[in-house]
Protein backbone atom coordinates (compact mmCIF):
# COMPACT_ATOMS: atom_id res chain seq x y z
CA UNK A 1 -44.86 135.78 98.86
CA UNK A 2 -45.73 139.25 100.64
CA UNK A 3 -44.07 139.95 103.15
CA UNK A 4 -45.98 139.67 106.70
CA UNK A 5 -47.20 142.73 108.55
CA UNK A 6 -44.50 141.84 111.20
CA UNK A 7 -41.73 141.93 108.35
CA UNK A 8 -43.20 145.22 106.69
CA UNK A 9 -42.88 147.11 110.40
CA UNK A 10 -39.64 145.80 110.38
CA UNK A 11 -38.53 147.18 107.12
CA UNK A 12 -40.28 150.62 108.34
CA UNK A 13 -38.00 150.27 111.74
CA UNK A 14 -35.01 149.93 109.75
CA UNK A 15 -36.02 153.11 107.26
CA UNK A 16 -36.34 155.08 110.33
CA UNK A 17 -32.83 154.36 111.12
CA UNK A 18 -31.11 156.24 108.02
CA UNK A 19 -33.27 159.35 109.25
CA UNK A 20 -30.43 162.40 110.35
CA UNK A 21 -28.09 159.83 108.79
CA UNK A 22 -25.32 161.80 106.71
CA UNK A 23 -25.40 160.99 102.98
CA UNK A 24 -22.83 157.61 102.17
CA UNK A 25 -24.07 156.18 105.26
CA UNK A 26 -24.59 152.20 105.17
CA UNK A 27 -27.75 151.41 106.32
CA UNK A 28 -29.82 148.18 105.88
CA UNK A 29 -32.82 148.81 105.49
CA UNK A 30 -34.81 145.63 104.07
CA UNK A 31 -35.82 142.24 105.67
CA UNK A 32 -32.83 139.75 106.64
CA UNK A 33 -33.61 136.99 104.05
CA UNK A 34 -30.07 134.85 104.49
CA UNK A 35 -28.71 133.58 107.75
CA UNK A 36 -25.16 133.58 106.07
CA UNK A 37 -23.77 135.84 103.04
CA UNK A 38 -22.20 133.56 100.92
CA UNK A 39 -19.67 135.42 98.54
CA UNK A 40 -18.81 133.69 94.97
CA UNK A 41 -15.80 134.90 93.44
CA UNK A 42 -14.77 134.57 90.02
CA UNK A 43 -11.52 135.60 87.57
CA UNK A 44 -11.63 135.23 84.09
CA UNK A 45 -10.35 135.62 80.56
CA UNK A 46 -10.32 134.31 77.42
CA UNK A 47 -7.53 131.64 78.61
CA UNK A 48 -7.52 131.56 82.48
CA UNK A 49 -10.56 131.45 84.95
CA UNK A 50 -10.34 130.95 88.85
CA UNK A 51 -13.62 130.37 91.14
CA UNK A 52 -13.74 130.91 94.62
CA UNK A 53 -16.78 130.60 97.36
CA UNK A 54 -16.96 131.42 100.76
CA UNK A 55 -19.17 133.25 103.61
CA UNK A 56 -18.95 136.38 105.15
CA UNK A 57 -16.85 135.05 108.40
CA UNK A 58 -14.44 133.19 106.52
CA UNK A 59 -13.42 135.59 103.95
CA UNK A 60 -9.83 137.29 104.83
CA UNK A 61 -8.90 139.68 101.49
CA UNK A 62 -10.39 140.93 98.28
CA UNK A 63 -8.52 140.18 95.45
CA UNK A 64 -7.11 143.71 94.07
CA UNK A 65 -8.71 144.63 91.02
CA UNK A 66 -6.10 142.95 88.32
CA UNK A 67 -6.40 145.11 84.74
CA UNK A 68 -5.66 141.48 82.45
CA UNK A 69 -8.28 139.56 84.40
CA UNK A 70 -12.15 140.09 84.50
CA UNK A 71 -13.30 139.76 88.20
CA UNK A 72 -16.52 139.13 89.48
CA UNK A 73 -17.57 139.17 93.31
CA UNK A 74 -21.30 138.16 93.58
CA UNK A 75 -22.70 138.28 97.36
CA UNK A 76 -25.81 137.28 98.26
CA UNK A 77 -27.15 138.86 101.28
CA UNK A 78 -27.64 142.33 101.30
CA UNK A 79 -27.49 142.75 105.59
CA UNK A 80 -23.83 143.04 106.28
CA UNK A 81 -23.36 146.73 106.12
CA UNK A 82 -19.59 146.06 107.57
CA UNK A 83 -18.92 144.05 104.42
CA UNK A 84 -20.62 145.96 101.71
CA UNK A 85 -17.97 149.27 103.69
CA UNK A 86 -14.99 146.66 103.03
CA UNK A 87 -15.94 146.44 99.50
CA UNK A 88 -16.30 150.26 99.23
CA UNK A 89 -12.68 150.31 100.48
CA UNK A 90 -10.77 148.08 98.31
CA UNK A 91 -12.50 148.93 95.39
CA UNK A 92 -12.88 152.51 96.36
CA UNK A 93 -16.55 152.47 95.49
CA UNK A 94 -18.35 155.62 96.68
CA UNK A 95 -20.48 156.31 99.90
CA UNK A 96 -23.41 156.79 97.71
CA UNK A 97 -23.31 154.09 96.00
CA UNK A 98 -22.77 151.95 98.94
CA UNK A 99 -25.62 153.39 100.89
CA UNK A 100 -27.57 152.66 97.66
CA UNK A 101 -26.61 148.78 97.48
CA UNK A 102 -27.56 148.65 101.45
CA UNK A 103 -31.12 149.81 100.38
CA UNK A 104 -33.80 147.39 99.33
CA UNK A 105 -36.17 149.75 98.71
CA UNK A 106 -34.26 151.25 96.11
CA UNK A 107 -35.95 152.18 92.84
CA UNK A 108 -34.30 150.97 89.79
CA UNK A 109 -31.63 153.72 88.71
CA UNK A 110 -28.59 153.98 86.78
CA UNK A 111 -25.63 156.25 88.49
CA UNK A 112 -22.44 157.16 86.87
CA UNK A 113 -19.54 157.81 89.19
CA UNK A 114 -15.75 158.91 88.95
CA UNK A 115 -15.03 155.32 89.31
CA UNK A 116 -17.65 153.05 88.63
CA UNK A 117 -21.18 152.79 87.23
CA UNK A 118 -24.22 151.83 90.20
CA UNK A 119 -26.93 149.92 88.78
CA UNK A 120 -30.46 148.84 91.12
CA UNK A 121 -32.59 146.63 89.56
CA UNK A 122 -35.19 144.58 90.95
CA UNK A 123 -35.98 140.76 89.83
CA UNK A 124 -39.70 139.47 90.04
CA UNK A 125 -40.77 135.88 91.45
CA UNK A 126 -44.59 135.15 91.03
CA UNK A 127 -46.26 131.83 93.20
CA UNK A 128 -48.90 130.51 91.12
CA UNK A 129 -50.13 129.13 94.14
CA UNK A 130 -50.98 131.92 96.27
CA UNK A 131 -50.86 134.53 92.83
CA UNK A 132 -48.82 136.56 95.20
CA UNK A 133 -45.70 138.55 93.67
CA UNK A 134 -42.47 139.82 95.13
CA UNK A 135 -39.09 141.15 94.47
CA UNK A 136 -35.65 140.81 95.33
CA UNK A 137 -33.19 143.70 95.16
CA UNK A 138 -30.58 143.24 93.07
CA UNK A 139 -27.29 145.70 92.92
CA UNK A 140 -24.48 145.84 90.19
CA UNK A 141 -21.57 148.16 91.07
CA UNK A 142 -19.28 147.78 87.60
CA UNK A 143 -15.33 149.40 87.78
CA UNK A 144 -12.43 148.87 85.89
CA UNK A 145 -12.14 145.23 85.24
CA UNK A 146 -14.29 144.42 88.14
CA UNK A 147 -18.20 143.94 89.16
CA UNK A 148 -19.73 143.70 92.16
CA UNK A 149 -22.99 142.33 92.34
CA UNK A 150 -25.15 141.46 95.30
CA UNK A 151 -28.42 139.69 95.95
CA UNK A 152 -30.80 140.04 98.24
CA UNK A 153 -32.01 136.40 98.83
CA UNK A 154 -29.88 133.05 98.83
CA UNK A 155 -31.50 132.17 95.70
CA UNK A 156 -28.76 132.01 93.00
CA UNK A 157 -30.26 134.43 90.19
CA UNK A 158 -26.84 134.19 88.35
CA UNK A 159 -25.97 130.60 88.21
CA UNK A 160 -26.28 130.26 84.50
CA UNK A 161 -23.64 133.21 83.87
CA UNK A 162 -21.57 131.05 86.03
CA UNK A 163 -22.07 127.72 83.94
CA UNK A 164 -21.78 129.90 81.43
CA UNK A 165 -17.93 131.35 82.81
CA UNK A 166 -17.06 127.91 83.72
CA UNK A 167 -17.85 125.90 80.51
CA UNK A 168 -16.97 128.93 77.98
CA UNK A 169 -20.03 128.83 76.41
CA UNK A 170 -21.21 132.49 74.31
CA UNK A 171 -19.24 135.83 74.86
CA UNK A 172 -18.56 136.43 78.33
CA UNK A 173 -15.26 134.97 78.77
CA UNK A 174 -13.92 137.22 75.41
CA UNK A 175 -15.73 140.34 76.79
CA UNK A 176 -14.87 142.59 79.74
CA UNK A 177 -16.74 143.50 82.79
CA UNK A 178 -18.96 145.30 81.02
CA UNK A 179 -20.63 142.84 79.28
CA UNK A 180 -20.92 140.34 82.23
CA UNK A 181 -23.16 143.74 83.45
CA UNK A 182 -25.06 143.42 80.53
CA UNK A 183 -25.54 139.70 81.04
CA UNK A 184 -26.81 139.84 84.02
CA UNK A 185 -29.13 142.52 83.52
CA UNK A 186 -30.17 140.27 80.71
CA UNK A 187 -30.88 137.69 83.34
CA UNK A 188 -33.29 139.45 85.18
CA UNK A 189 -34.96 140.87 82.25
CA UNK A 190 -35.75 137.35 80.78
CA UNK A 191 -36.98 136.24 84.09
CA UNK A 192 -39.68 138.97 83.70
CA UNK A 193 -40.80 137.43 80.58
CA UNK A 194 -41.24 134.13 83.18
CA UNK A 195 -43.25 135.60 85.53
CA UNK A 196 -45.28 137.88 82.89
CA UNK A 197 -46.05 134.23 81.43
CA UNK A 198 -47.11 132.73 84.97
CA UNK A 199 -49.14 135.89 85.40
CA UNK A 200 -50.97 134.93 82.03
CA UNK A 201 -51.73 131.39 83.24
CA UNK A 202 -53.32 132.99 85.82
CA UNK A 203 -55.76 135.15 84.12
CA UNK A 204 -56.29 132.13 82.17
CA UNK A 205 -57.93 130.32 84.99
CA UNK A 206 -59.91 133.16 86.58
CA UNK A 207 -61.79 134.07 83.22
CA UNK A 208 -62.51 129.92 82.90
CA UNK A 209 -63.41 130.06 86.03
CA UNK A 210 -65.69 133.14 85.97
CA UNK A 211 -67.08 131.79 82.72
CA UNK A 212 -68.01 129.01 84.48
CA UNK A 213 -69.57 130.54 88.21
CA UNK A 214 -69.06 133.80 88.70
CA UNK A 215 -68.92 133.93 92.53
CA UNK A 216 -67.90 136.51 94.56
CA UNK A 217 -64.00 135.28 95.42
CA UNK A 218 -63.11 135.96 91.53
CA UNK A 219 -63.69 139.28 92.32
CA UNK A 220 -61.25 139.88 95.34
CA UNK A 221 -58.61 137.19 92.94
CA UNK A 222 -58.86 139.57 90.08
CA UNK A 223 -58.37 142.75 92.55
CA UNK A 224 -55.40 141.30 94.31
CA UNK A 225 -54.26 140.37 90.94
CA UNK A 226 -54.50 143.78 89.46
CA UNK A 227 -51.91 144.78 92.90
CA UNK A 228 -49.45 142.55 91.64
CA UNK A 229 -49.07 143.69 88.26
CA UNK A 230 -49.02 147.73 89.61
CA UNK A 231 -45.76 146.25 92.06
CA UNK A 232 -44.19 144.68 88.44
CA UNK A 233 -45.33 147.83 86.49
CA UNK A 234 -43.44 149.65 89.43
CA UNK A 235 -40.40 147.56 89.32
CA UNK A 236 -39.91 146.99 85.39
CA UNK A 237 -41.22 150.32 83.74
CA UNK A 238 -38.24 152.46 85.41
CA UNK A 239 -35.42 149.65 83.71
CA UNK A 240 -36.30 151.34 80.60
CA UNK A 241 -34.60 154.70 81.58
CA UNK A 242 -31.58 152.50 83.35
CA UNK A 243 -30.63 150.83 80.19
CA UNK A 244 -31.27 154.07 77.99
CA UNK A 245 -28.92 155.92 80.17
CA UNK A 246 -25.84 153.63 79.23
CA UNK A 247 -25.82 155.64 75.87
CA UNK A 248 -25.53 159.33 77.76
CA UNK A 249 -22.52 158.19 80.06
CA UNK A 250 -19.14 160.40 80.13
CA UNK A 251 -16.66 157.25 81.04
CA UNK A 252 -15.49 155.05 78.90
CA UNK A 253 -16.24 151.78 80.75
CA UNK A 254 -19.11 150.55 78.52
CA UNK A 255 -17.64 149.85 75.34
CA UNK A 256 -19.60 150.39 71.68
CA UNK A 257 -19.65 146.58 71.39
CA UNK A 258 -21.58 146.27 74.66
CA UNK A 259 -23.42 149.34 74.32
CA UNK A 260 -25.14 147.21 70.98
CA UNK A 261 -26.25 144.17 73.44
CA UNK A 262 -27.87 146.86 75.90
CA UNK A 263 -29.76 148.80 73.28
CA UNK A 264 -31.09 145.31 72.32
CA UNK A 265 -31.73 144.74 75.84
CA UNK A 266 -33.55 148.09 76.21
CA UNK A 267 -35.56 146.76 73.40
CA UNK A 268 -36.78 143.73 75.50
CA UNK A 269 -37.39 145.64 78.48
CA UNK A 270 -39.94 148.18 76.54
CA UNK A 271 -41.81 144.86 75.33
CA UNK A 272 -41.91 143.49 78.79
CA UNK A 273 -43.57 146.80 80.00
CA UNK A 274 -46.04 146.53 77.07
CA UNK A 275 -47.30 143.54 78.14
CA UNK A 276 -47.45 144.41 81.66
CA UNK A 277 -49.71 147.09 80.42
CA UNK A 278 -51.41 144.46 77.82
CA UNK A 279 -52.42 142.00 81.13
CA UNK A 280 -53.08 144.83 83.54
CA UNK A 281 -56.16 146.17 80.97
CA UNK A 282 -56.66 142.22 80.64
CA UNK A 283 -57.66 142.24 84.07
CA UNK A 284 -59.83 145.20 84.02
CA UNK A 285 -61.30 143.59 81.31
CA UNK A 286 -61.61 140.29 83.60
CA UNK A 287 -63.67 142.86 86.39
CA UNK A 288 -65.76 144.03 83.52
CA UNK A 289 -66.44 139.86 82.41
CA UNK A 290 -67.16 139.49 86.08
CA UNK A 291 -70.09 142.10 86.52
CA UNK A 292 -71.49 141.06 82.80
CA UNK A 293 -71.74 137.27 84.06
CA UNK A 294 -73.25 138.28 87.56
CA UNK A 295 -75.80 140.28 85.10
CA UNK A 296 -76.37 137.91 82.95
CA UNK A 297 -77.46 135.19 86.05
CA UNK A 298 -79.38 137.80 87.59
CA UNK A 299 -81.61 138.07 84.74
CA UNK A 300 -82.17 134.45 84.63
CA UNK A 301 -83.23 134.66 87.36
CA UNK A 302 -85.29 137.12 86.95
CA UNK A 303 -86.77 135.67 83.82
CA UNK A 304 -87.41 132.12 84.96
CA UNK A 305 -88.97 134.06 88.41
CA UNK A 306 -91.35 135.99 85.76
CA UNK A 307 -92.32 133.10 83.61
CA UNK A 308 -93.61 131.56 87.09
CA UNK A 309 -95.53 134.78 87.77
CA UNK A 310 -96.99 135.06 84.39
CA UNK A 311 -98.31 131.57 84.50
CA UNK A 312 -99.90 132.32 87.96
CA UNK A 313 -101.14 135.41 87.84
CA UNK A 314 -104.53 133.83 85.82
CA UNK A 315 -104.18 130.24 87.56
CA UNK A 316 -104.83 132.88 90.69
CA UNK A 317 -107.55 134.65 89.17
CA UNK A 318 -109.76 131.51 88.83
CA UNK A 319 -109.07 130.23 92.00
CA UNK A 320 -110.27 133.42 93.41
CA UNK A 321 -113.14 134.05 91.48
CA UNK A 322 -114.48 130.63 92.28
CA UNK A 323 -113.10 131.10 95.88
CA UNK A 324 -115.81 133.98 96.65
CA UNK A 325 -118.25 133.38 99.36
CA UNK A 326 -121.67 134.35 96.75
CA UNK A 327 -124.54 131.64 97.45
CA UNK A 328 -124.99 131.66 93.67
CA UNK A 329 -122.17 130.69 91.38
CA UNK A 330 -123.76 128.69 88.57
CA UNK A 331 -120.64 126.87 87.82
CA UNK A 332 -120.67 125.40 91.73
CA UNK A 333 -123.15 123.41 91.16
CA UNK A 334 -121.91 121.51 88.08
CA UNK A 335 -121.04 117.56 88.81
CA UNK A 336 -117.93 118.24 86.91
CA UNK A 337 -117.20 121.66 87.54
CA UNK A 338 -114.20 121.47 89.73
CA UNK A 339 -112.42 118.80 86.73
CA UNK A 340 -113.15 121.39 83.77
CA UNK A 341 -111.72 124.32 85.64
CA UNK A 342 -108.51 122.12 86.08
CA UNK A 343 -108.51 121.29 82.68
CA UNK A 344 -109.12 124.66 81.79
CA UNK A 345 -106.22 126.25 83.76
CA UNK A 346 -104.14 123.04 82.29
CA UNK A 347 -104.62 124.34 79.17
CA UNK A 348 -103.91 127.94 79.83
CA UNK A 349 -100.75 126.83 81.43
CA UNK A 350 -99.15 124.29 78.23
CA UNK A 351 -100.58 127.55 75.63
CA UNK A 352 -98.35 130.12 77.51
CA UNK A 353 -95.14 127.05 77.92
CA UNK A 354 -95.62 126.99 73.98
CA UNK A 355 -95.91 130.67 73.52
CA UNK A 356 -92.47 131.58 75.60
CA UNK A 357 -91.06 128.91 74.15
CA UNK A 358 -91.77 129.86 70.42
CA UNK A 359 -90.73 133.48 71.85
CA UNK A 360 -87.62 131.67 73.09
CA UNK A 361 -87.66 133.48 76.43
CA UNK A 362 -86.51 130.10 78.08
């Protein structure tokens, strides 16, 4: 859901807060979404893997990255800004990159440093219940046979990679660090194709529904609509330069082996953004579908409101000519008069049903 007016004057409180801030300082600046950080901790290779879970208050030490093992801290709560400096510290992660992770707002970016490659991303939940969309900040900080990832909610975007670790199931317990990256950059990638598919269902059920009465909610549903697919436009179309960069980096932490899975993945993310583009015009489309039906009932309307006139207009001009106040009107003094201008007019009326209907104007 959106967040409430209360929690967007928050998140504008907090932004005010890294103003006259030096650059590398830690500042949260997004909207408290877990009581408790709860760390996950995993070490891995082909032959050995360790798990570990605990919260912010009951963690004492980071495990020291170890060159043999592949290790894997994934936190999920972005608000400690005295934990996210720890991390900096052991892993000697720099200030930029730290003030970057403690930003929500971030815009997805790739950032190459002496030690360790930043990545922001952003994954996408849609309610198909409200039609509202929003996203949760997500931050990859890969080193030397490490990764640090952190979430911004408590909801566990990662716990297939885990399965995944645990089980030995495809490549990630033969690959390094960077490839458990790539995996879960994979992982929010394919959960764009998820909400892009929700996001169909929707338009779905607002053209049946405009097809079928075109009133005037549709219109404000296909508007607030078009807003969500400009904040996934926002959050998916700048991935594409992220995963292209991997190819111009200077370290050698990305291997050619992995750099193969993210040109793949690249791949995916440029047919995402297509069809974020594809349902956006969709929707204008939708708008367009909208006005044409509201066009097409108005002139019903107008043509049934016509008809009536047209049959009417002579009915009227009897009635009035025989409705004048002259002493002598031949016809008023007929015993039957009154019963042949009714039949008359009866007449007139069933000739011009026949005539629009062999016209088919009804």
């Amino acid at each position: 859901m959106k967040p409430s007016k209360h929690n967007k004057q928050a998140r504008r409180d907090n932004k005010r807060k890294k103003l006259g801030q030096q650059p590398g300082a830690v500042v949260f600046t997004g909207e408290r979404k877990v009581e408790e950080v709860k760390i996950h901790y995993l070490e891995f290779n082909e032959s050995t893997f360790n798990e570990q879970e605990v919260d912010n208050r009951s963690i004492t030490s980071f495990h020291a990255p170890i060159p043999e093992y592949t290790q894997w801290y994934d936190v999920r709560g972005m608000h400690d800004t005295e934990l996210i400096e720890e991390f900096g510290k052991v892993f000697n992660i720099h200030p930029l990159a730290l003030e970057d992770i403690a930003d929500t707002t971030q815009r997805p970016k790739l950032d190459e440093y002496p030690n360790g490659i930043m990545i922001s991303l952003r994954a996408l939940h849609f309610d198909q219940e409200t039609r509202k969309m929003s996203y949760e900040q997500v931050a990859i900080y890969l080193g030397d046979a490490f990764l640090v990832s952190f979430q911004e909610s408590e909801t566990d975007l990662f716990a297939d990679i885990r399965q995944r670790v645990r089980e030995e199931k495809g490549r990630v317990r033969k690959k390094g660090a960077d490839y458990l990256a790539y995996a879960l950059m994979d992982v929010v990638t394919d959960r764009y194709y998820l909400v892009i598919d929700e996001v169909e269902i929707a338009i779905e059920q607002i053209e049946a529904a405009i097809l079928k009465d075109a009133d005037r909610e549709l219109k404000g549903q296909i508007h607030d609509l078009k807003q969500e697919m400009l904040l996934a436009r926002r959050s998916i179309a700048p991935l594409r330069e992220v995963v292209g960069g991997f190819d111009r980096l200077s370290n050698n932490m990305v291997t050619d082996d992995t750099l193969v899975y993210l040109r793949d993945l690249r791949d995916h993310v440029v047919q995402v953004t297509d069809l974020v583009e594809t349902y956006r015009d969709m929707l204008n489309s939708l708008h367009d579908l909208y006005l044409s039906e509201l066009s097409f009932r108005m002139n019903n309307v107008m043509q049934v409101l016509t008809i009536i006139s047209t049959i009417f207009i002579p009915l009227g001009f009897f009635t009035g000519l025989y409705g004048m106040n002259f002493e002598y009107i031949p016809e008023l003094s007929w015993p039957n008069g009154y019963f042949y201008l009714l039949s008359i007019m009866g007449v007139m009326v069933l000739g011009m049903l026949w005539y629009f209907q062999r016209k088919k104007w009804f």
